[in-house]
N, C-alpha and C. Protein backbone atom coordinates (compact mmCIF):
# COMPACT_ATOMS: atom_id res chain seq x y z
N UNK A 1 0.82 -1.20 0.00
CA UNK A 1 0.00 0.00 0.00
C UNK A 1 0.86 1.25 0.00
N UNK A 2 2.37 1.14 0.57
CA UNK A 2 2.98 2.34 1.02
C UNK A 2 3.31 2.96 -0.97
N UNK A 3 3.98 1.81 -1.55
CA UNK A 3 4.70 2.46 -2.67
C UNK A 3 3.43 2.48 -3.85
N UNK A 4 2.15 2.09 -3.20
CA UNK A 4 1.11 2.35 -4.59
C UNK A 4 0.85 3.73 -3.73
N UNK A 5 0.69 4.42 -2.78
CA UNK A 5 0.54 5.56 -2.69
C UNK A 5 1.96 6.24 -2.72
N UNK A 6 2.92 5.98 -2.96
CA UNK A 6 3.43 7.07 -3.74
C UNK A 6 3.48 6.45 -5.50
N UNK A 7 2.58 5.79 -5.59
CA UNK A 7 2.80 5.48 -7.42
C UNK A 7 3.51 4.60 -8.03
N UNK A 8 4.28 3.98 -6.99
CA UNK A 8 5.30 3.11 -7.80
C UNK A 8 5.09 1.77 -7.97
N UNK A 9 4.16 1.51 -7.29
CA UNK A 9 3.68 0.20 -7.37
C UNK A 9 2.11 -0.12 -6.98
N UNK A 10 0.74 0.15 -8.05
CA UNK A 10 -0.33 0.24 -7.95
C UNK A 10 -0.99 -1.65 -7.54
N UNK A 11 -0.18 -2.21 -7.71
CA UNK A 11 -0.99 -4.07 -8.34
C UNK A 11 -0.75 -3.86 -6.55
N UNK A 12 -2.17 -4.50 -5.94
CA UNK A 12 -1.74 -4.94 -4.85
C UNK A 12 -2.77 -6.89 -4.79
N UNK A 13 -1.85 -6.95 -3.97
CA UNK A 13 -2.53 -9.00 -3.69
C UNK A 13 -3.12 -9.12 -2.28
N UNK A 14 -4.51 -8.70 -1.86
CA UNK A 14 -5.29 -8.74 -0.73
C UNK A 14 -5.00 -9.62 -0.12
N UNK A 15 -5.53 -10.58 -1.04
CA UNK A 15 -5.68 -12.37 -0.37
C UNK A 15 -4.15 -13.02 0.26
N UNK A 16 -3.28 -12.42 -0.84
CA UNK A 16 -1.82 -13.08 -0.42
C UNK A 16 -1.44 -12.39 0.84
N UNK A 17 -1.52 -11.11 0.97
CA UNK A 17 -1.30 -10.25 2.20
C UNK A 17 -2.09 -10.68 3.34
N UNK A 18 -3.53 -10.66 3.19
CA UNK A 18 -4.26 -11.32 4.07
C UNK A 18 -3.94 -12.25 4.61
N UNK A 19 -3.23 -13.90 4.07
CA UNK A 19 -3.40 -15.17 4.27
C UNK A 19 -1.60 -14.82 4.95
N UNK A 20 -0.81 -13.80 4.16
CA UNK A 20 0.57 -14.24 5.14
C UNK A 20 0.31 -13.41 6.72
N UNK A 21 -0.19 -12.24 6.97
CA UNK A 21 -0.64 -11.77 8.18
C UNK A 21 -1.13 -13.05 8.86
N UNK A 22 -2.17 -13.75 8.12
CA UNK A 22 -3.12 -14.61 9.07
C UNK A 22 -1.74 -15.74 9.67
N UNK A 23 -1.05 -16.61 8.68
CA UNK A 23 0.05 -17.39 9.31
C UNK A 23 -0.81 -18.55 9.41
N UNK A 24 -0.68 -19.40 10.79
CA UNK A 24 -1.56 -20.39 10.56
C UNK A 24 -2.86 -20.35 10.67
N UNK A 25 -3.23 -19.01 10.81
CA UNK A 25 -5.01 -18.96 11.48
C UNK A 25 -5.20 -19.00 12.93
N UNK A 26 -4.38 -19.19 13.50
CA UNK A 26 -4.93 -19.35 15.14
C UNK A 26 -5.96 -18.32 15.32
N UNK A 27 -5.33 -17.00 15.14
CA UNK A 27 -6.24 -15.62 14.89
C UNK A 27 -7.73 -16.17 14.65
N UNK A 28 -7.63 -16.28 13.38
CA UNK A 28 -9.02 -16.18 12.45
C UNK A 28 -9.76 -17.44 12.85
N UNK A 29 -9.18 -18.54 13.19
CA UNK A 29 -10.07 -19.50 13.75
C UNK A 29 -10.90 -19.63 15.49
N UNK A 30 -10.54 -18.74 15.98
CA UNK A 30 -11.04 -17.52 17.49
C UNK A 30 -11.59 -16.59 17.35
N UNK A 31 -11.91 -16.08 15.98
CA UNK A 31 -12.92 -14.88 15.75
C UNK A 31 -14.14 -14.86 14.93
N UNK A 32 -14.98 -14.54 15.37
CA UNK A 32 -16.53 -13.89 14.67
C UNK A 32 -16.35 -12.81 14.01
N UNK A 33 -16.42 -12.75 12.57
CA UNK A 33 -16.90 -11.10 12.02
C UNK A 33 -17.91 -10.73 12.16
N UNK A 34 -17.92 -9.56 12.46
CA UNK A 34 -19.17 -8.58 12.48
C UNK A 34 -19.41 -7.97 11.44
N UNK A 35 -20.56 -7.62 10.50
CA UNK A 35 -20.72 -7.08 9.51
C UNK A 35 -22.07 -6.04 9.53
N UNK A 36 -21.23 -5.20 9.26
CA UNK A 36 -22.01 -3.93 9.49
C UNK A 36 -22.65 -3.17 7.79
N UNK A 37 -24.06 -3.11 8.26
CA UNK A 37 -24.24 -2.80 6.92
C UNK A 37 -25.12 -1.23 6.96
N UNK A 38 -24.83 -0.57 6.31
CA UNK A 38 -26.07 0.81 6.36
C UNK A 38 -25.25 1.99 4.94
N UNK A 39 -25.64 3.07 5.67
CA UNK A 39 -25.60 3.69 4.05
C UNK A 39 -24.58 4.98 4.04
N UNK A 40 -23.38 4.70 3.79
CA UNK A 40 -22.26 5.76 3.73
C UNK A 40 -22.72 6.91 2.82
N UNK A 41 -21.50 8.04 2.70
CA UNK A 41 -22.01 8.77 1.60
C UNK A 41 -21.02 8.33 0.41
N UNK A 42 -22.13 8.76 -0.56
CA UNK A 42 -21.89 8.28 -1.88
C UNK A 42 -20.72 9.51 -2.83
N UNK A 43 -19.81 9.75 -2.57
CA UNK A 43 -18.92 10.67 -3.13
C UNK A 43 -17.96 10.65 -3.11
N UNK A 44 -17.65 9.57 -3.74
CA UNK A 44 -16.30 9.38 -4.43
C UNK A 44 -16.46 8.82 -6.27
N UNK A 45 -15.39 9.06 -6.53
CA UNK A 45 -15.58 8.52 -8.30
C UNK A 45 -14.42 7.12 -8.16
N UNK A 46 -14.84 6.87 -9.50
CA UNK A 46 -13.78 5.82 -9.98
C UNK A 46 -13.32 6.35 -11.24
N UNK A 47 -12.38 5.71 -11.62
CA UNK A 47 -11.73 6.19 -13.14
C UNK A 47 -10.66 5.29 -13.24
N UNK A 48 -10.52 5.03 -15.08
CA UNK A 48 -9.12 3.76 -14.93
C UNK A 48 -8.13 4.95 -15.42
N UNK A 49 -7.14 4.90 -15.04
CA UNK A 49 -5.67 5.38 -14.96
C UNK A 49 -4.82 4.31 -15.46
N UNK A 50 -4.16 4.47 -16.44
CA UNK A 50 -3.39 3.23 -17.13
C UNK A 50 -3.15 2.18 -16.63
N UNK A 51 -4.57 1.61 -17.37
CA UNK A 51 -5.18 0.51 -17.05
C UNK A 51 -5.71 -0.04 -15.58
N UNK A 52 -5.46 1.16 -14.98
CA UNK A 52 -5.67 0.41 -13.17
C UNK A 52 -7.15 1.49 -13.15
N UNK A 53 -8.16 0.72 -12.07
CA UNK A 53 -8.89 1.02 -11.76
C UNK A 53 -8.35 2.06 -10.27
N UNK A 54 -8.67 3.26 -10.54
CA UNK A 54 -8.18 4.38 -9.79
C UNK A 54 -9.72 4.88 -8.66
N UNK A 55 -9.81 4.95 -7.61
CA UNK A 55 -10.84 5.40 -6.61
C UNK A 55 -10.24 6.82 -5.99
N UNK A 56 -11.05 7.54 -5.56
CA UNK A 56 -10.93 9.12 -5.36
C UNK A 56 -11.70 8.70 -3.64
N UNK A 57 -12.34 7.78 -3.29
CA UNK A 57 -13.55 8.07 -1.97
C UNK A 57 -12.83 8.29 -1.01
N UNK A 58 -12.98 8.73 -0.43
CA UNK A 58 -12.82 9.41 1.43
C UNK A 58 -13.97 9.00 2.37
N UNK A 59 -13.90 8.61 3.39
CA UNK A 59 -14.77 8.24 4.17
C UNK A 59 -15.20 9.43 5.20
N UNK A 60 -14.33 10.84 5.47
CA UNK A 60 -14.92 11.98 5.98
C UNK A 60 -16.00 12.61 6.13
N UNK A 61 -17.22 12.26 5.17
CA UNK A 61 -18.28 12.49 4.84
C UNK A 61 -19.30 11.75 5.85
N UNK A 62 -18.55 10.42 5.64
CA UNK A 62 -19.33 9.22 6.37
C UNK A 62 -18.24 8.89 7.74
N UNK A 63 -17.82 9.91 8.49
CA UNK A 63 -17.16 9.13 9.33
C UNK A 63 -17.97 9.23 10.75
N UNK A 64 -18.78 9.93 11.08
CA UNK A 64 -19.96 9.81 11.46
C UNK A 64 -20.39 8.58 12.18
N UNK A 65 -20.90 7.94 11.09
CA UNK A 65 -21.82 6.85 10.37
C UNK A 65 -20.34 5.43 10.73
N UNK A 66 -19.03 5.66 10.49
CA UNK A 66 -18.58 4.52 10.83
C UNK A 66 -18.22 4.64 12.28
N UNK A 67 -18.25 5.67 12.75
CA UNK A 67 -18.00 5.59 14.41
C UNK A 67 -19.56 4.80 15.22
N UNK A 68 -20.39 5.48 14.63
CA UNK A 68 -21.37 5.02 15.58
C UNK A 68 -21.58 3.40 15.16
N UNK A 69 -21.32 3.21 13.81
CA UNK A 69 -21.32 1.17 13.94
C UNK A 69 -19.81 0.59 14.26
N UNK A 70 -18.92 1.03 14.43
CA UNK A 70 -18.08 0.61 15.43
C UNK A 70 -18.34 0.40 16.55
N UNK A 71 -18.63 1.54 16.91
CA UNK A 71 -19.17 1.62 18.61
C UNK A 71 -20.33 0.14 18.79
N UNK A 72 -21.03 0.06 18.10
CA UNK A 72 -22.42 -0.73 18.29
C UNK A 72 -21.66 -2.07 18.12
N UNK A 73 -20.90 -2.40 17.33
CA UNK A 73 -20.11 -3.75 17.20
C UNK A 73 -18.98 -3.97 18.44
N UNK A 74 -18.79 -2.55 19.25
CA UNK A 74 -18.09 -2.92 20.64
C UNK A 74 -18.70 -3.46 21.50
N UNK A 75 -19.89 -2.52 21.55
CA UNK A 75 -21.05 -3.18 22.45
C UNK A 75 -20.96 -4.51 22.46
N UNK A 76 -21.92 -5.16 21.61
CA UNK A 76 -21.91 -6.73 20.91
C UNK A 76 -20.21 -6.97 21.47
N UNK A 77 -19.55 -6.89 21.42
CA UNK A 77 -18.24 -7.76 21.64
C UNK A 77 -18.12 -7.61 23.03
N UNK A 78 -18.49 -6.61 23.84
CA UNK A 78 -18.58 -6.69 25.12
C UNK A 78 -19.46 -7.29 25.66
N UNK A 79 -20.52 -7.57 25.12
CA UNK A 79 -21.67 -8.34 25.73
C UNK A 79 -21.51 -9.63 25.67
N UNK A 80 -20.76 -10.20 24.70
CA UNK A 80 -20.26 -11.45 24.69
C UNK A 80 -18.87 -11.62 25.02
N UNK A 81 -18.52 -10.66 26.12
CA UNK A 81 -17.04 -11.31 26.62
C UNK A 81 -15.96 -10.95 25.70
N UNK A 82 -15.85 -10.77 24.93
CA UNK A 82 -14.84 -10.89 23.75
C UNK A 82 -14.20 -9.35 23.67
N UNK A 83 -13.17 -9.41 22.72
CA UNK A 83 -12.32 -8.49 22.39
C UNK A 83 -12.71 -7.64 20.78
N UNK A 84 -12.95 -6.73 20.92
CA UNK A 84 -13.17 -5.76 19.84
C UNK A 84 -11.71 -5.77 18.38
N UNK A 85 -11.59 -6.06 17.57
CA UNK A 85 -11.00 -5.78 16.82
C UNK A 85 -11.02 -5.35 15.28
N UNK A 86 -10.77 -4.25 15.12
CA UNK A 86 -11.12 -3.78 13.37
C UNK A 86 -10.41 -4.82 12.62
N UNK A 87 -11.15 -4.48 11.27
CA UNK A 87 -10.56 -5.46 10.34
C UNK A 87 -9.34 -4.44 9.53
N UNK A 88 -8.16 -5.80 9.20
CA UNK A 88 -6.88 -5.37 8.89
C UNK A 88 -7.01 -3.77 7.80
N UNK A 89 -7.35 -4.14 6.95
CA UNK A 89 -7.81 -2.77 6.42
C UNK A 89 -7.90 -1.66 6.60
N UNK A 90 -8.73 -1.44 7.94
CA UNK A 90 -9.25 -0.02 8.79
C UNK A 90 -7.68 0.34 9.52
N UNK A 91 -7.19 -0.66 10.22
CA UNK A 91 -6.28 -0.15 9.92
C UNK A 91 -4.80 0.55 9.31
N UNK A 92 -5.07 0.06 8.17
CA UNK A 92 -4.14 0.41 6.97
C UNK A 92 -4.55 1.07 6.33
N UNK A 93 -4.98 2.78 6.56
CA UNK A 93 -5.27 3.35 5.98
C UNK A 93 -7.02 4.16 5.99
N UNK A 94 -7.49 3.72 7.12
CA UNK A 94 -8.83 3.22 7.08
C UNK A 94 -9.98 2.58 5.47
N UNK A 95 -9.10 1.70 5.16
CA UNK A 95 -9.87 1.26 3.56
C UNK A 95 -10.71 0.40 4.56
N UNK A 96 -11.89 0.31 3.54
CA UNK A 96 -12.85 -0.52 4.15
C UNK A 96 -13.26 -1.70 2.60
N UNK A 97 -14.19 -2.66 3.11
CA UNK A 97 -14.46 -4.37 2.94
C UNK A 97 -16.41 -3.94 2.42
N UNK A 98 -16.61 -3.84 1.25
CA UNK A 98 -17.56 -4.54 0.40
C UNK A 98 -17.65 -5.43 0.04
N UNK A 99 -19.27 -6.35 0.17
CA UNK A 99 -19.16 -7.16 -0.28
C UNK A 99 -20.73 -6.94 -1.33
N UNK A 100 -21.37 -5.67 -1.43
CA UNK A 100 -22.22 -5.08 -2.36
C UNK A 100 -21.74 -3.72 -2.79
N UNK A 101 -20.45 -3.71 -3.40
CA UNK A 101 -20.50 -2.65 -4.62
C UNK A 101 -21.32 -1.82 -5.04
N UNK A 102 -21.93 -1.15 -5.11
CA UNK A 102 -22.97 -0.31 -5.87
C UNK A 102 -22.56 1.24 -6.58
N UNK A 103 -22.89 1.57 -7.81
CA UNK A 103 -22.70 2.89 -8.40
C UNK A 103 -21.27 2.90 -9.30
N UNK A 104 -21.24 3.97 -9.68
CA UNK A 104 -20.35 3.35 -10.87
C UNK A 104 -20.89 4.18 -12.27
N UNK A 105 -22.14 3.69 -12.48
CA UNK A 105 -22.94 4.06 -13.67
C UNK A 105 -24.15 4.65 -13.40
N UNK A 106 -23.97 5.62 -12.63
CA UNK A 106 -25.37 6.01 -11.72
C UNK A 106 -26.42 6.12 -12.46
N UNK A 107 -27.70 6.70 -12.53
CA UNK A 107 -28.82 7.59 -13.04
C UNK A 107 -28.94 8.35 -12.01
N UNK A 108 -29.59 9.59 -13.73
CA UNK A 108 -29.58 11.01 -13.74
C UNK A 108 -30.89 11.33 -14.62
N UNK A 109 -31.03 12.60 -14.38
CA UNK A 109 -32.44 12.82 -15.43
C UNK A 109 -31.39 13.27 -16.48
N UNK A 110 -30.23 13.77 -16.29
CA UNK A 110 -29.54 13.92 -17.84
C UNK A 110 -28.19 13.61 -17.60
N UNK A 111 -27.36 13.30 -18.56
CA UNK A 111 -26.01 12.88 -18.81
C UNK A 111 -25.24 13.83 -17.73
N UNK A 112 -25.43 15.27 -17.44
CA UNK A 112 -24.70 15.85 -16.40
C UNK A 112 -25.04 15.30 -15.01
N UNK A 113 -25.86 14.72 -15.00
CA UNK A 113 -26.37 14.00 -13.48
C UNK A 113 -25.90 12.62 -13.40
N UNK A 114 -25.88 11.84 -14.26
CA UNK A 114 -25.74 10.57 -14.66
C UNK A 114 -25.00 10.01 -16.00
N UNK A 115 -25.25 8.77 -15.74
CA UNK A 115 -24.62 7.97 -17.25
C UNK A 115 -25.47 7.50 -17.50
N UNK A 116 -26.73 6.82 -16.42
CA UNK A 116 -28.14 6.18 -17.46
C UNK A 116 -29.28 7.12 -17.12
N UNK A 117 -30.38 7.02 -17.75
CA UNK A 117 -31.42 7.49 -17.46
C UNK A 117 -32.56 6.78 -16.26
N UNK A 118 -33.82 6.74 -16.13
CA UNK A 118 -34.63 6.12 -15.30
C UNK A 118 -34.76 4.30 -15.58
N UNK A 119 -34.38 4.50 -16.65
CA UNK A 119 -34.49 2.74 -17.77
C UNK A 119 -33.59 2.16 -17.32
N UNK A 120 -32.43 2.62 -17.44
CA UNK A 120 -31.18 1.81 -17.33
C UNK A 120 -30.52 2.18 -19.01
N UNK A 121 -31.01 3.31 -19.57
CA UNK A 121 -30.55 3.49 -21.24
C UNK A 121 -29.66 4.71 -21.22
N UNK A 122 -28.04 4.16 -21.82
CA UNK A 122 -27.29 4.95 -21.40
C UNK A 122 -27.20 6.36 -22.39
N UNK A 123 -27.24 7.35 -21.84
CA UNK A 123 -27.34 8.60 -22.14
C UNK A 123 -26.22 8.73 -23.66
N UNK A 124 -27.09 9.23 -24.97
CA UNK A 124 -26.21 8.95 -26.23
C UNK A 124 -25.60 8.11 -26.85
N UNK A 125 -26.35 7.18 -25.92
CA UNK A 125 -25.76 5.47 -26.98
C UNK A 125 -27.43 4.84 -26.90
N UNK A 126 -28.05 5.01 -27.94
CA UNK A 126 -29.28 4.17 -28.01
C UNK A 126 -29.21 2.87 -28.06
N UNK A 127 -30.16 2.28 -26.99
CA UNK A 127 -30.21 0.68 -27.41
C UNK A 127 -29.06 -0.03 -26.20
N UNK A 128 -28.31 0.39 -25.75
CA UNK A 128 -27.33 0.33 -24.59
C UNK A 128 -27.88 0.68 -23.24
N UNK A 129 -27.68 -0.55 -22.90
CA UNK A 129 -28.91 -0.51 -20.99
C UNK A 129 -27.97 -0.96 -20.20
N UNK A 130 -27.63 -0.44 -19.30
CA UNK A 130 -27.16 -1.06 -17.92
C UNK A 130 -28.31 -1.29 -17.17
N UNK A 131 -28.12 -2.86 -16.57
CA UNK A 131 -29.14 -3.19 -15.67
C UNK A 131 -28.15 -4.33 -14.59
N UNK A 132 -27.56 -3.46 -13.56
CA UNK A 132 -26.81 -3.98 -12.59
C UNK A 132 -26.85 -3.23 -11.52
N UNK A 133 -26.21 -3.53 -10.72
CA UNK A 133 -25.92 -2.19 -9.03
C UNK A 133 -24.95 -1.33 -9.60
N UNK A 134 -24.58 -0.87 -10.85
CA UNK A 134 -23.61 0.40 -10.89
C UNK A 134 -24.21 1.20 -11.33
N UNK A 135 -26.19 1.15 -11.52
CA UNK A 135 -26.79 2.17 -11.68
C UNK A 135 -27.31 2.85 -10.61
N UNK A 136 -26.88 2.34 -9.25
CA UNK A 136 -27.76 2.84 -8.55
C UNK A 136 -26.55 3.78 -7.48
N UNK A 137 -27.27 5.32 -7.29
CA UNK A 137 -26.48 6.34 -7.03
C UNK A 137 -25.79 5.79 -5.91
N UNK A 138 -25.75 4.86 -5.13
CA UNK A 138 -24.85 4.88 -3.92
C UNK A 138 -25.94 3.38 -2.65
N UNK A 139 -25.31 3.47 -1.55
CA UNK A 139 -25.72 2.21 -0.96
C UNK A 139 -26.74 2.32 -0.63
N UNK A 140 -27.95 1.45 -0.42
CA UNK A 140 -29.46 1.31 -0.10
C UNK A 140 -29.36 0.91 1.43
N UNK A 141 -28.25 0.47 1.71
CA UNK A 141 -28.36 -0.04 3.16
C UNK A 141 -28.50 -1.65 3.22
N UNK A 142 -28.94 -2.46 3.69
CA UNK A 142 -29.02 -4.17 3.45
C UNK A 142 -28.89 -4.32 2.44
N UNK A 143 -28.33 -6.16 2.24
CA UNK A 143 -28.11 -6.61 0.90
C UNK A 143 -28.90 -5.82 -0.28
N UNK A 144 -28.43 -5.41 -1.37
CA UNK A 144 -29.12 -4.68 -2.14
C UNK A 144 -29.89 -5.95 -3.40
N UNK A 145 -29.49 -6.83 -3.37
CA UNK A 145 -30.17 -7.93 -4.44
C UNK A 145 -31.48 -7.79 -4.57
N UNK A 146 -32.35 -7.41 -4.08
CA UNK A 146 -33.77 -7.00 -4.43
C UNK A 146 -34.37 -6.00 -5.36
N UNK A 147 -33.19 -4.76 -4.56
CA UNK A 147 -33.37 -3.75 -5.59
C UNK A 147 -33.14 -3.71 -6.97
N UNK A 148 -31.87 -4.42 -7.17
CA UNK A 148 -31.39 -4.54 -8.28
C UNK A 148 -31.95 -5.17 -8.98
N UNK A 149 -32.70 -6.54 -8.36
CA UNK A 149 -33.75 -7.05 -9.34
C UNK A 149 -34.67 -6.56 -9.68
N UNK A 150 -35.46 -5.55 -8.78
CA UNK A 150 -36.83 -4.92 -9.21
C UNK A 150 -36.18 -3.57 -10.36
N UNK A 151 -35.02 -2.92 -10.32
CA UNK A 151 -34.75 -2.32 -11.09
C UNK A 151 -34.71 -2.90 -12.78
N UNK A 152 -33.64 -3.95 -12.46
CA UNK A 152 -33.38 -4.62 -13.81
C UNK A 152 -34.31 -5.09 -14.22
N UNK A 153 -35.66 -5.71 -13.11
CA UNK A 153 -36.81 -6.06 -14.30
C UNK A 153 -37.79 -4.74 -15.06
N UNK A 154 -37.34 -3.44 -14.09
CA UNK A 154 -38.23 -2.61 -14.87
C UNK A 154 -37.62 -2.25 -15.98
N UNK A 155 -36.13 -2.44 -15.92
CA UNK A 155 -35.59 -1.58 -17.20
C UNK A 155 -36.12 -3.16 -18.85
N UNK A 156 -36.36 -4.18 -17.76
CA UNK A 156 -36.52 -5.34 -18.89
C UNK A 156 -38.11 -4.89 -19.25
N UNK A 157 -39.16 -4.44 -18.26
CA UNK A 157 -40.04 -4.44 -19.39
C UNK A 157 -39.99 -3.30 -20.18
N UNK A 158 -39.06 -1.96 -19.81
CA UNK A 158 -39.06 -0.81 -21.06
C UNK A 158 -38.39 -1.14 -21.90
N UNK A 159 -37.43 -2.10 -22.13
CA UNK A 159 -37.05 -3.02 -23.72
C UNK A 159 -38.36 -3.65 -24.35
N UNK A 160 -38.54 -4.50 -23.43
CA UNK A 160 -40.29 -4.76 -24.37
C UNK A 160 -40.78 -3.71 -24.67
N UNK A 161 -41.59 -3.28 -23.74
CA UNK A 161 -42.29 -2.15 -24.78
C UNK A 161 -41.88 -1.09 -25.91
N UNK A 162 -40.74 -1.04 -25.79
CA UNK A 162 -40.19 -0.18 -26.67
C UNK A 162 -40.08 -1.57 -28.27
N UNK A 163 -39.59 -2.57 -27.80
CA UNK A 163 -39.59 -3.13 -28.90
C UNK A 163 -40.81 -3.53 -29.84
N UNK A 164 -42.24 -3.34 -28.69
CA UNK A 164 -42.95 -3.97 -28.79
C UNK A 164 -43.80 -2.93 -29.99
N UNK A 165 -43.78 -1.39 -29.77
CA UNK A 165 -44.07 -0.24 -30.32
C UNK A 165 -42.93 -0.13 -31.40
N UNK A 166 -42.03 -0.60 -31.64
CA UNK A 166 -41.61 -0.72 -33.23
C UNK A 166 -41.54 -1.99 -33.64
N UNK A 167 -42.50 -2.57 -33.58
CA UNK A 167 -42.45 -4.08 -34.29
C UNK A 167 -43.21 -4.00 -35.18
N UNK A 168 -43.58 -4.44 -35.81
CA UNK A 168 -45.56 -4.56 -36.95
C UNK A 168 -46.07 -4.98 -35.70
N UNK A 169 -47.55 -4.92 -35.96
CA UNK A 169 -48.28 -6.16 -35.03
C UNK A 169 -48.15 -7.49 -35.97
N UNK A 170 -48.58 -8.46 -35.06
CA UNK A 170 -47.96 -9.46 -35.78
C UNK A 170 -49.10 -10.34 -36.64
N UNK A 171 -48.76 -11.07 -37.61
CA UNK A 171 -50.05 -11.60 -38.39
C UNK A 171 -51.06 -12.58 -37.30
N UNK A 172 -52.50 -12.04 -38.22
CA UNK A 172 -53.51 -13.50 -37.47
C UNK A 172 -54.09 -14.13 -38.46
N UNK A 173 -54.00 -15.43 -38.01
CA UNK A 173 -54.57 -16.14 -38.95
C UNK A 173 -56.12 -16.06 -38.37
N UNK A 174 -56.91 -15.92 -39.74
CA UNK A 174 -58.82 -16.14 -39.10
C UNK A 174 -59.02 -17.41 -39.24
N UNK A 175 -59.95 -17.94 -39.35
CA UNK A 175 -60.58 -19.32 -38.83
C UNK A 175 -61.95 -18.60 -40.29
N UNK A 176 -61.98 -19.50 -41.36
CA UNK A 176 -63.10 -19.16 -42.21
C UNK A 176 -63.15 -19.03 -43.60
């Protein structure tokens, strides 16, 4: 992490870093994660930078919001006897652990607000739909898989209908 923030070395290996910290596991096989879920603020960008996927977010906005579910996950660790500990991450930097992604490709009522519209139809490319969680402006709070489905099926029936309004109608055969 030290020499990708000064630039010199962006590739980092989570898992490999993760698993040599861990060693044999004694650690990780004595601990419960806690997983905290609710709704940060949404303001940061992404952008690729030769070829690397580059992030701008700050958690200042939302630091708020991670003190008070820290605190609530001390509680819980005190109530069960146990020892409070952040995950490796928080402290390296305070980066934090998704495991629902969301935004990316937000909607907007216009291209200065967004990249899709209400559909999921991306602004100046007709016929081009995003229908995933990188349309949606930022976190919903709990697993988001619901939303995303009720989204993606609405943007699926405005493909039908749209296809359905430039088709012919289609032949009938009569009986006679």
């Amino acid at each position: 992490r030290f020499l990708s923030a000064l630039g010199i070395h962006k590739d980092t290996n989570w898992s490999a870093e993760l698993s040599y910290l861990l060693g044999k596991a004694e650690l990780s096989s004595t601990s419960v994660p806690l997983l905290g879920m609710g709704r940060d603020v949404a303001d940061g960008h992404l952008r690729l930078e030769s070829g690397m996927l580059e992030s701008d977010w700050s958690i200042r906005l939302s630091s708020d919001y991670f003190t008070r579910l820290r605190n609530t996950m001390r509680n819980i660790t005190h109530a069960w006897g146990a020892r409070f500990e952040d995950n490796i991450g928080w402290h390296l930097g305070r980066r934090l652990i998704t495991v629902h992604p969301v935004g990316g490709c937000p909607m907007g009522r216009t291209p200065a607000e967004g990249v899709v519209n209400e559909y999921g139809e991306v602004f100046n490319y007709p016929g081009l739909v995003v229908a995933d969680g990188s349309v949606m402006p930022g976190p919903v709070g709990a697993n988001p898989a619901l939303t995303i489905a009720a989204l993606s099926d609405r943007f699926a029936d405005r493909i039908i209908e749209k296809q359905s309004a430039s088709s012919p109608a289609p032949l009938r055969a009569s009986a006679g």
